[in-house]
PDB file of N, CA and C in Angstrom:
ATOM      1  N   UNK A   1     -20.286  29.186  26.042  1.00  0.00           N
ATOM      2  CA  UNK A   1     -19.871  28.373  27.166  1.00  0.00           C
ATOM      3  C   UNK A   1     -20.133  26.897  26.836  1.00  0.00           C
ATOM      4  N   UNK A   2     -18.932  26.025  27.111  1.00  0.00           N
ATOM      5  CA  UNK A   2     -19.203  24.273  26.975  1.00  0.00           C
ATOM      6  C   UNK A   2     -19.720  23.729  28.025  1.00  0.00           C
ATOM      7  N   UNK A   3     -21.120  23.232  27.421  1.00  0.00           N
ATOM      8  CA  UNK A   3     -21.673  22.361  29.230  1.00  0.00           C
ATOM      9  C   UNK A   3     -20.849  21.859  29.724  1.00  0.00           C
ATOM     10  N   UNK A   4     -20.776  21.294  30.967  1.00  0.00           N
ATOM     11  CA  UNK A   4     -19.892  20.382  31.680  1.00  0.00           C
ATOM     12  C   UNK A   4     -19.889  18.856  31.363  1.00  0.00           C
ATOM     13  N   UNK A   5     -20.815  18.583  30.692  1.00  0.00           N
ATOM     14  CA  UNK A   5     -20.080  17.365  29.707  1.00  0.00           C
ATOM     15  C   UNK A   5     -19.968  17.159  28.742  1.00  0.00           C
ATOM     16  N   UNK A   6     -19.732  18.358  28.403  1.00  0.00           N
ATOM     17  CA  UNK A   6     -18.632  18.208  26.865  1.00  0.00           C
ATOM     18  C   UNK A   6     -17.298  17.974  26.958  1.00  0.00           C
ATOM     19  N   UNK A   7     -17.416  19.173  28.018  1.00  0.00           N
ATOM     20  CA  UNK A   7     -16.194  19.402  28.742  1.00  0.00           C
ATOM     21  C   UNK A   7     -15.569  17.958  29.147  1.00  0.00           C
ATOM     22  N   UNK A   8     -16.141  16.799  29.762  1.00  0.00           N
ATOM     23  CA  UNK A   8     -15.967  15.788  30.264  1.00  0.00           C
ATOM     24  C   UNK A   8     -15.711  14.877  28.906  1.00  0.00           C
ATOM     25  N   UNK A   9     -15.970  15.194  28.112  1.00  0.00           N
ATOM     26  CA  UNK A   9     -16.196  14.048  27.106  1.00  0.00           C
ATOM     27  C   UNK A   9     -14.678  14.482  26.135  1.00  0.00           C
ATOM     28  N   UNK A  10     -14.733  15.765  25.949  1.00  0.00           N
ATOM     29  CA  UNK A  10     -13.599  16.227  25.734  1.00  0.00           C
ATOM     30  C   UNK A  10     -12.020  15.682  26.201  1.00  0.00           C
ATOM     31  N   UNK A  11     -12.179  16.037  27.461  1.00  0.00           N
ATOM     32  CA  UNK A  11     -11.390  15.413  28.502  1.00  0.00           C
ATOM     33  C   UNK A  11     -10.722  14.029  28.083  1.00  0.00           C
ATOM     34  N   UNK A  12     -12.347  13.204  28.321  1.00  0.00           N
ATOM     35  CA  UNK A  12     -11.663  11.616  28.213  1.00  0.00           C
ATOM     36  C   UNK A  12     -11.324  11.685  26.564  1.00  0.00           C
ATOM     37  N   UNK A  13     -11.463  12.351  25.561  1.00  0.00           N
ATOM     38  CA  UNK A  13     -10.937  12.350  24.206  1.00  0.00           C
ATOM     39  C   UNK A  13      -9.766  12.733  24.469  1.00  0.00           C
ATOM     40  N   UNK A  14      -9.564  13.339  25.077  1.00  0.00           N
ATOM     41  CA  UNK A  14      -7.764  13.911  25.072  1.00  0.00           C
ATOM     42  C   UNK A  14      -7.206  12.654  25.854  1.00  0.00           C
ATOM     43  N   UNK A  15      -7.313  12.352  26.665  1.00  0.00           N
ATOM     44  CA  UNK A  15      -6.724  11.096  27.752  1.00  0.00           C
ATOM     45  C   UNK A  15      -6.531  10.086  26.698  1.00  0.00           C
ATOM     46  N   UNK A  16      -7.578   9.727  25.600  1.00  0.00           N
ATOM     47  CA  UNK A  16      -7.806   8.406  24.899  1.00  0.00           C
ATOM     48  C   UNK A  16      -6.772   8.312  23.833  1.00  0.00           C
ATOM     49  N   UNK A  17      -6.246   9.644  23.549  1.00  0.00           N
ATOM     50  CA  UNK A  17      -5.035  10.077  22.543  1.00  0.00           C
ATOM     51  C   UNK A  17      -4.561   9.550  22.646  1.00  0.00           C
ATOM     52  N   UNK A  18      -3.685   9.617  23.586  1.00  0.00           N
ATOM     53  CA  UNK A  18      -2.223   9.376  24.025  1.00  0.00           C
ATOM     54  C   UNK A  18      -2.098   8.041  23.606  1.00  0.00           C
ATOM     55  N   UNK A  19      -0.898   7.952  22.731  1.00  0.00           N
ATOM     56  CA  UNK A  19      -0.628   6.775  22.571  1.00  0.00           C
ATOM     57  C   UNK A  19       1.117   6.331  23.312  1.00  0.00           C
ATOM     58  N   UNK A  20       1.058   4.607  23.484  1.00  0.00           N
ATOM     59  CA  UNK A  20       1.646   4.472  24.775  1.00  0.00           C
ATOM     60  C   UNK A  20       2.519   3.381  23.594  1.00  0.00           C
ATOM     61  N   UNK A  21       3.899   3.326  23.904  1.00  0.00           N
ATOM     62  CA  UNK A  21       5.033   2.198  24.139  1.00  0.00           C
ATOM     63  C   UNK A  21       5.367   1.290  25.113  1.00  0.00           C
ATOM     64  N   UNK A  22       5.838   0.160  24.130  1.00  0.00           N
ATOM     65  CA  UNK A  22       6.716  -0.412  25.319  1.00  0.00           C
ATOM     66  C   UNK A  22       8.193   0.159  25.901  1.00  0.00           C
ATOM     67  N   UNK A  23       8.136  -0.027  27.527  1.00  0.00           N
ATOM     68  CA  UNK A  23       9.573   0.841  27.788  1.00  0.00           C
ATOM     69  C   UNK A  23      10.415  -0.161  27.244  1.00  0.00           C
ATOM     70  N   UNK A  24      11.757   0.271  26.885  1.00  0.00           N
ATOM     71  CA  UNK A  24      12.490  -1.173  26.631  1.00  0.00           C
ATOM     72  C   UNK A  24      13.447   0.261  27.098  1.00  0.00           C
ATOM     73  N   UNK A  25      14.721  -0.660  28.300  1.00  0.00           N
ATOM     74  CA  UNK A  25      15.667  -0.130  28.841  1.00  0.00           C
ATOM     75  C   UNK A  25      16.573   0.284  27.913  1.00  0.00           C
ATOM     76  N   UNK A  26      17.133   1.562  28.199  1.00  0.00           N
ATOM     77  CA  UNK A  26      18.194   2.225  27.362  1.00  0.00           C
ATOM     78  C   UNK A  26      19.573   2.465  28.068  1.00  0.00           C
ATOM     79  N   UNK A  27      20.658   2.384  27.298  1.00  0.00           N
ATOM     80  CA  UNK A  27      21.859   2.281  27.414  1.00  0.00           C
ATOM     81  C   UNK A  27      22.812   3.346  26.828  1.00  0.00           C
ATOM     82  N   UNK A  28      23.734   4.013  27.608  1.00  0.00           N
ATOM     83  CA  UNK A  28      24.592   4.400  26.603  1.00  0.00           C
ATOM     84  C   UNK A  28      25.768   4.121  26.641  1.00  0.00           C
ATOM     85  N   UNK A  29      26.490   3.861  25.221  1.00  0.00           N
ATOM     86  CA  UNK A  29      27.856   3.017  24.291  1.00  0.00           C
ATOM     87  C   UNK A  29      28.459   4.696  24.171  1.00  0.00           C
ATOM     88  N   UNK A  30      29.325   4.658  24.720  1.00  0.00           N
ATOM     89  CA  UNK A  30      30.296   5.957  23.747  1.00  0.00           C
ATOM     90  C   UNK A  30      28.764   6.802  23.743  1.00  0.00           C
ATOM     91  N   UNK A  31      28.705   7.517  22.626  1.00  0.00           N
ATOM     92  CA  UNK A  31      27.951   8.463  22.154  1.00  0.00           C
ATOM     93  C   UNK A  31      26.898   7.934  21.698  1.00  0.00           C
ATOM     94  N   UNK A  32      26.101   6.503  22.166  1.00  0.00           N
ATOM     95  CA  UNK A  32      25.345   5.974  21.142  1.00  0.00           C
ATOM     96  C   UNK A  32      24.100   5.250  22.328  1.00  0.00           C
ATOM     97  N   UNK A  33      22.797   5.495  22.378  1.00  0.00           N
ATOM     98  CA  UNK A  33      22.047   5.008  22.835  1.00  0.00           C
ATOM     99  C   UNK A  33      21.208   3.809  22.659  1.00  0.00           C
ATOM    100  N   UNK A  34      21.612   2.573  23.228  1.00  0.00           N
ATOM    101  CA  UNK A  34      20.935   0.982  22.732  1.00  0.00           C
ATOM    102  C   UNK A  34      20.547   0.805  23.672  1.00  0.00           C
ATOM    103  N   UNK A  35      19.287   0.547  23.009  1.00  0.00           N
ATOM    104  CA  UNK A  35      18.426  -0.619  23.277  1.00  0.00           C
ATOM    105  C   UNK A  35      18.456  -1.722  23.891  1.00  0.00           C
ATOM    106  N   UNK A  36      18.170  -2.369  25.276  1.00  0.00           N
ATOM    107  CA  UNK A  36      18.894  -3.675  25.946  1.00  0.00           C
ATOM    108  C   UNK A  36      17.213  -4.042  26.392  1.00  0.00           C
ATOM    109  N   UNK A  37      16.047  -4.526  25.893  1.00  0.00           N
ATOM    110  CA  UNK A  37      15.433  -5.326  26.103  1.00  0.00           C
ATOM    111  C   UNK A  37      15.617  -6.595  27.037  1.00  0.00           C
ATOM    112  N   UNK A  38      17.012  -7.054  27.247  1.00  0.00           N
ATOM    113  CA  UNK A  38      17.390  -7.897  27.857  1.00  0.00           C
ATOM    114  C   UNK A  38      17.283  -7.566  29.203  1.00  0.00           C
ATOM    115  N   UNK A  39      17.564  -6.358  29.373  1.00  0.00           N
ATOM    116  CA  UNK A  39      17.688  -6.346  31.065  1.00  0.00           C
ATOM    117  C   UNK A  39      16.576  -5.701  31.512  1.00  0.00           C
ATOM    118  N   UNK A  40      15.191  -6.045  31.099  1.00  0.00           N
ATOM    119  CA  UNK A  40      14.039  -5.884  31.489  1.00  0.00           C
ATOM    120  C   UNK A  40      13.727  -6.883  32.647  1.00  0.00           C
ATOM    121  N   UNK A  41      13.750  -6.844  33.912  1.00  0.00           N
ATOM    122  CA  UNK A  41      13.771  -8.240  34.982  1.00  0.00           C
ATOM    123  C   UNK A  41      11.827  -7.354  35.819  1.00  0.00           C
ATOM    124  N   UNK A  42      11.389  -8.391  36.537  1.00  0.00           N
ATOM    125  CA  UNK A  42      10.271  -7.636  37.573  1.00  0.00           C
ATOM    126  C   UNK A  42      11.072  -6.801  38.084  1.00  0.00           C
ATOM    127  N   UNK A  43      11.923  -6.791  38.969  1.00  0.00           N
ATOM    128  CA  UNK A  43      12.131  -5.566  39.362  1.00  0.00           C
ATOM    129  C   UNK A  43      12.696  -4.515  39.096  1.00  0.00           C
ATOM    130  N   UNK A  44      13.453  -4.535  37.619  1.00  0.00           N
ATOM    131  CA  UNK A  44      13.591  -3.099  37.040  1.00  0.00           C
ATOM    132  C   UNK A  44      12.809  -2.947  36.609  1.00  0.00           C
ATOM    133  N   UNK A  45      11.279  -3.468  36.137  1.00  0.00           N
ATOM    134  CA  UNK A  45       9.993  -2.652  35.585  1.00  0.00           C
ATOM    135  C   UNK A  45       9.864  -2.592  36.762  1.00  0.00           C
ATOM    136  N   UNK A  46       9.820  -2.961  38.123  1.00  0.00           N
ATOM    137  CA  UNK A  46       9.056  -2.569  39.182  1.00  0.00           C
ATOM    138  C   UNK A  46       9.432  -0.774  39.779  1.00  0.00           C
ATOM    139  N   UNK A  47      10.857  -0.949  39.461  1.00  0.00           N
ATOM    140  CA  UNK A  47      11.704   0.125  39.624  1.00  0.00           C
ATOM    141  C   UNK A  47      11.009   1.368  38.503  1.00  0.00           C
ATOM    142  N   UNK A  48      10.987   1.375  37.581  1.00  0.00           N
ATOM    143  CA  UNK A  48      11.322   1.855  36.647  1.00  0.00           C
ATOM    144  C   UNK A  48       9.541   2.900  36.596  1.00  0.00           C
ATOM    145  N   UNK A  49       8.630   1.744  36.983  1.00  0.00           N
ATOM    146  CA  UNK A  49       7.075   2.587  37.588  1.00  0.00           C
ATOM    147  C   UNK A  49       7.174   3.266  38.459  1.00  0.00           C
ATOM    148  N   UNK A  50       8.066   3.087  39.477  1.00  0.00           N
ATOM    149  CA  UNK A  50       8.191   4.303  40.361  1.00  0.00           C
ATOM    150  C   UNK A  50       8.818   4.984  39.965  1.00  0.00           C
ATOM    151  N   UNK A  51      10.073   5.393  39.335  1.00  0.00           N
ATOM    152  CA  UNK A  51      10.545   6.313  38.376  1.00  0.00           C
ATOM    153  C   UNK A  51       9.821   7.406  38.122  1.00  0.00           C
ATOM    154  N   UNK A  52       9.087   6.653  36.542  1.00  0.00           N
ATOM    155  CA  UNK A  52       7.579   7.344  36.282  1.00  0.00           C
ATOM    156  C   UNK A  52       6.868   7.440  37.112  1.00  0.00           C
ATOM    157  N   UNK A  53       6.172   7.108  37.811  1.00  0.00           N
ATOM    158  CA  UNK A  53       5.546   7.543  38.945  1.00  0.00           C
ATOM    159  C   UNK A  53       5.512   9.228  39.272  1.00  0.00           C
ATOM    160  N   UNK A  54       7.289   8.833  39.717  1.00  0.00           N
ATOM    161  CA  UNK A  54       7.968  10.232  40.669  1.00  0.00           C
ATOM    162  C   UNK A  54       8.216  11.420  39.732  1.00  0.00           C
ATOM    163  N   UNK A  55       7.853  11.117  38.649  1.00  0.00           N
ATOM    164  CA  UNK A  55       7.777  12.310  37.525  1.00  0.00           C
ATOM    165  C   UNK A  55       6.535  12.523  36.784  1.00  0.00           C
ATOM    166  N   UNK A  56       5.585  11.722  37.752  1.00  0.00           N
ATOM    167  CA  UNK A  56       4.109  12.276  37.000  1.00  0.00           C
ATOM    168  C   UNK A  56       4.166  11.947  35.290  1.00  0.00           C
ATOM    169  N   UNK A  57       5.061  11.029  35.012  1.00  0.00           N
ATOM    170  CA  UNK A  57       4.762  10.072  33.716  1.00  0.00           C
ATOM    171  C   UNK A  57       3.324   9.119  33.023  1.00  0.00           C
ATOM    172  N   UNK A  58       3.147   9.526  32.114  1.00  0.00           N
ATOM    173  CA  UNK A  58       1.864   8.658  32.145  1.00  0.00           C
ATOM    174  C   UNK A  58       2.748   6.599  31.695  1.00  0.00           C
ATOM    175  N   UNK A  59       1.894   6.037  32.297  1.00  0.00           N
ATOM    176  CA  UNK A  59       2.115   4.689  32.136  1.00  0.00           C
ATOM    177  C   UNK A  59       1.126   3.652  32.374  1.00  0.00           C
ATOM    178  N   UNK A  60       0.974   2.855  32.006  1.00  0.00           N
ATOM    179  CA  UNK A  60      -0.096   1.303  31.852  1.00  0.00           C
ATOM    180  C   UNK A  60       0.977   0.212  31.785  1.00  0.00           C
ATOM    181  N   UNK A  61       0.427  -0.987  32.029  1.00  0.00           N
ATOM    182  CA  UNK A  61       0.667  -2.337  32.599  1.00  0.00           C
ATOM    183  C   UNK A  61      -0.538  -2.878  31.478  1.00  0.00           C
ATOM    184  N   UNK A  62       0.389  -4.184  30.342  1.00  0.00           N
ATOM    185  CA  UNK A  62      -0.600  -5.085  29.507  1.00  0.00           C
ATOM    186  C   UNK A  62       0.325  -5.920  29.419  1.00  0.00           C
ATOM    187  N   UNK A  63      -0.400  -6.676  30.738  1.00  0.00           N
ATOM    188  CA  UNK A  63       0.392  -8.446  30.911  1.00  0.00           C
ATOM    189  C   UNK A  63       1.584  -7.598  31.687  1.00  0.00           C
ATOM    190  N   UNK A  64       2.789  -8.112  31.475  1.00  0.00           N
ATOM    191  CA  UNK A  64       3.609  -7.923  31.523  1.00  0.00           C
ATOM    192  C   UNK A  64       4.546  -6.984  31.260  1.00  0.00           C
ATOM    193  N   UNK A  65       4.037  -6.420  30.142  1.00  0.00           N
ATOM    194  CA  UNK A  65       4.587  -5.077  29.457  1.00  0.00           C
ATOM    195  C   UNK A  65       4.490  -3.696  30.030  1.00  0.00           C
ATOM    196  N   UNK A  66       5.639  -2.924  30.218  1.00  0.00           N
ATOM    197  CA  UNK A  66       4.920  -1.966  30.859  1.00  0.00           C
ATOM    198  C   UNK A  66       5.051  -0.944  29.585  1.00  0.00           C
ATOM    199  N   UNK A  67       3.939  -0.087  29.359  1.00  0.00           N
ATOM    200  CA  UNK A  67       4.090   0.768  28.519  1.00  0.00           C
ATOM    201  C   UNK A  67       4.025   2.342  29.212  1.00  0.00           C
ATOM    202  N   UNK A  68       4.707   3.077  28.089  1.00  0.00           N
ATOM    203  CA  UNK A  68       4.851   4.437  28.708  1.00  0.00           C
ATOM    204  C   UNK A  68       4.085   5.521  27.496  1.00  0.00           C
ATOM    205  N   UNK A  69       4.147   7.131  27.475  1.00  0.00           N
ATOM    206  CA  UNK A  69       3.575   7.701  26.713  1.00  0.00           C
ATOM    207  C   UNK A  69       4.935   8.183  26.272  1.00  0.00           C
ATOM    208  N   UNK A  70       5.625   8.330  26.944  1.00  0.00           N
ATOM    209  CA  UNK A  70       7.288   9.145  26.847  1.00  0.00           C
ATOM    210  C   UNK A  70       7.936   8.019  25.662  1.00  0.00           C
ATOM    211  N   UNK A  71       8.480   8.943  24.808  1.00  0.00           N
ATOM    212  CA  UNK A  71       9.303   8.290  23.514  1.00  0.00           C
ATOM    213  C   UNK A  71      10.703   9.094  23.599  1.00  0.00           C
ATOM    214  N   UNK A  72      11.066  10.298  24.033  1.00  0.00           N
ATOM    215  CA  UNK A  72      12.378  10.694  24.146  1.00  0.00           C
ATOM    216  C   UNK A  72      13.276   9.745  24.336  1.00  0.00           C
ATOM    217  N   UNK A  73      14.221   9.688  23.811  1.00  0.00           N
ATOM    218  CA  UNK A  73      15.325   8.065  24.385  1.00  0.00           C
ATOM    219  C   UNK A  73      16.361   8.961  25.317  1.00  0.00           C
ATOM    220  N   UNK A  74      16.554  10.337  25.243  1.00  0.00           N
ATOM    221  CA  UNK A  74      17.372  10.403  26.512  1.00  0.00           C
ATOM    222  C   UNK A  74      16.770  10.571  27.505  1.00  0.00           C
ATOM    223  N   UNK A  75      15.503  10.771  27.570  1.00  0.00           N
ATOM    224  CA  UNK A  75      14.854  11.015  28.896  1.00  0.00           C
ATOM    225  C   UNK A  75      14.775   9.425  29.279  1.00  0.00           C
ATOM    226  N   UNK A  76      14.401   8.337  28.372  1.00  0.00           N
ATOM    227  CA  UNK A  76      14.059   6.901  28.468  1.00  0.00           C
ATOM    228  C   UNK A  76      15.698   6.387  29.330  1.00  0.00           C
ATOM    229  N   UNK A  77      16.581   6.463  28.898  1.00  0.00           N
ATOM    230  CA  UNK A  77      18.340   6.482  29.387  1.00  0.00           C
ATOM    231  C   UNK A  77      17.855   7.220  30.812  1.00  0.00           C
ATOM    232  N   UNK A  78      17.467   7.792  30.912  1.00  0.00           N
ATOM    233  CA  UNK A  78      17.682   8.857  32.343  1.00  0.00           C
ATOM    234  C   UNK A  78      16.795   7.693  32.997  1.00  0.00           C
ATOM    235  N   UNK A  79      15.977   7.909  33.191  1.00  0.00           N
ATOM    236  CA  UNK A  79      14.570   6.951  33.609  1.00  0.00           C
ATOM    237  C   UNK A  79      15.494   5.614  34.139  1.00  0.00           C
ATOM    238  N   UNK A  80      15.845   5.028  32.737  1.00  0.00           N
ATOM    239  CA  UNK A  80      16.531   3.558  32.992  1.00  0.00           C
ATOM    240  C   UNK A  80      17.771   3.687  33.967  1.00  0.00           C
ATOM    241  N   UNK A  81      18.228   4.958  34.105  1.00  0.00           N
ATOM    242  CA  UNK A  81      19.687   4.528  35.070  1.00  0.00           C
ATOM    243  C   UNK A  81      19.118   4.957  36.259  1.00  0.00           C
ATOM    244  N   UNK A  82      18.233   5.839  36.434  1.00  0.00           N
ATOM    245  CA  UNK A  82      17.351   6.217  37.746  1.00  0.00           C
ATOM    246  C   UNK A  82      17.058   4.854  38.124  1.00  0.00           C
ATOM    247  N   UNK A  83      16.151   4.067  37.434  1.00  0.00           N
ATOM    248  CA  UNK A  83      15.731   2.816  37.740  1.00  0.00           C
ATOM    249  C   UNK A  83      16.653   1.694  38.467  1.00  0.00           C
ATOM    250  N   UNK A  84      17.926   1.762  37.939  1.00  0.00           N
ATOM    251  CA  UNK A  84      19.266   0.838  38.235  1.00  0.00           C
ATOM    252  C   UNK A  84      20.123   1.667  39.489  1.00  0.00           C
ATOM    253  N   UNK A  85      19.716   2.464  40.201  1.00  0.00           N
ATOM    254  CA  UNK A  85      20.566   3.361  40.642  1.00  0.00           C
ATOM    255  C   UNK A  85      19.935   2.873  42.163  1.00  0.00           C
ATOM    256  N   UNK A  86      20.548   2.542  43.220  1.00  0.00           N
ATOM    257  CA  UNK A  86      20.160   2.322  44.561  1.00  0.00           C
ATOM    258  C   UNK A  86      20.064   3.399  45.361  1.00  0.00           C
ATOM    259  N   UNK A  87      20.805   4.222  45.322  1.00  0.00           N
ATOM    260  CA  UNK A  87      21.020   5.298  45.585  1.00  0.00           C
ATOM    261  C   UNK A  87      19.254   6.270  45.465  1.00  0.00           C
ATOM    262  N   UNK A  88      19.651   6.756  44.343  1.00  0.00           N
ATOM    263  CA  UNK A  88      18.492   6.958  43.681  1.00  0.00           C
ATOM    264  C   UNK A  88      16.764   6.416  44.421  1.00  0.00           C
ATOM    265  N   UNK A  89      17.143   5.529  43.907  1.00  0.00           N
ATOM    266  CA  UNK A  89      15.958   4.642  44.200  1.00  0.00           C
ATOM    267  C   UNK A  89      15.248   4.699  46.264  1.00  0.00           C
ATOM    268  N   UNK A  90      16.631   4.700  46.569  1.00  0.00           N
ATOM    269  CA  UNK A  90      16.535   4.976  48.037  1.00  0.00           C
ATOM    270  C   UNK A  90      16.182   6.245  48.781  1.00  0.00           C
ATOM    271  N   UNK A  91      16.358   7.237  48.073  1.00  0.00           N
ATOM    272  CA  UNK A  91      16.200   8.704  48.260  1.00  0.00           C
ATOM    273  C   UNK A  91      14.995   9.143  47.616  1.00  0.00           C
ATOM    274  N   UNK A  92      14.143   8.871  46.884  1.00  0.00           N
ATOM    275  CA  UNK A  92      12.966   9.223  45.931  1.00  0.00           C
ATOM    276  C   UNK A  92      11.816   8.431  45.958  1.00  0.00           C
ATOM    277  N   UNK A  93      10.773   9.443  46.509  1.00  0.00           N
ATOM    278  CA  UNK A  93       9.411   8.326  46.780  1.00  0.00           C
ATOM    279  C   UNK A  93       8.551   8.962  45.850  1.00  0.00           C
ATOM    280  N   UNK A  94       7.710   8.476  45.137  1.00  0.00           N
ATOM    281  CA  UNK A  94       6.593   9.220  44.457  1.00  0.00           C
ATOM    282  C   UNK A  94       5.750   9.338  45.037  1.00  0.00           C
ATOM    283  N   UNK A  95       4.857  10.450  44.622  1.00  0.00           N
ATOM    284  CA  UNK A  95       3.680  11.218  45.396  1.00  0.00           C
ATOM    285  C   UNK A  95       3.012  10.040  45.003  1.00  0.00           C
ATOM    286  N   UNK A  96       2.731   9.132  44.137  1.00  0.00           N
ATOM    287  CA  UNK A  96       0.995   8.061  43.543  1.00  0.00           C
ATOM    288  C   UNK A  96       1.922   7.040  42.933  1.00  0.00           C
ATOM    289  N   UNK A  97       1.146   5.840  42.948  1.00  0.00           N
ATOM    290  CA  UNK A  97       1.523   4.856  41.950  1.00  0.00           C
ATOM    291  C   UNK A  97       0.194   4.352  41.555  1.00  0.00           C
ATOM    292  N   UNK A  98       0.394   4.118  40.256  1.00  0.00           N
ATOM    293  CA  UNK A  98      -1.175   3.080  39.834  1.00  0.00           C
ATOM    294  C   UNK A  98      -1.397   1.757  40.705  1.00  0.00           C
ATOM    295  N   UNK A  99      -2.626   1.350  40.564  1.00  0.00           N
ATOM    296  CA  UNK A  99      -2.253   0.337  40.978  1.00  0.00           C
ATOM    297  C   UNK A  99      -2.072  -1.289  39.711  1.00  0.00           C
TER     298      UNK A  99
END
């Protein structure tokens, strides 16, 4: 049996893993997924945390940057048009947001 703070220490070792990106908004061309850094504004990162949020995404805030743990680029495309979508955005609350 693992004491209970190993167990704990364990824990925050697994949490400390995770390594995190910057989101940079995704696009799709025809059949081809780019990269648009450009249309990073406050409120599509503002958008884009509740997103993640509403999917129990892991994410952090450094400065300005928002970083994510998620590297899939079609899930990142999904995310980003969720983010741009009013619709969307209007219909979907997340259970938590960081602060």
């Amino acid at each position: 049996m693992i004491p209970r703070t190993g167990i704990a220490i364990l824990l925050i070792g697994l949490w400390s893993c995770t390594s995190f990106s910057e989101f940079i908004p995704v696009l799709r061309v025809g059949d081809e997924l780019i990269d648009r850094p450009e249309l990073m504004s406050d409120s599509l990162r503002a958008n884009v945390v509740l997103v993640l949020s509403y999917y129990n995404e892991d994410w952090k805030m450094e400065g300005e940057r928002l970083l994510v743990s998620q590297t899939d680029r079609e899930l990142l495309w999904n995310y980003t048009m969720k983010a741009m979508d009013r619709t969307w955005m209007a219909t979907h609350t997340p259970t938590q947001t960081k602060p």
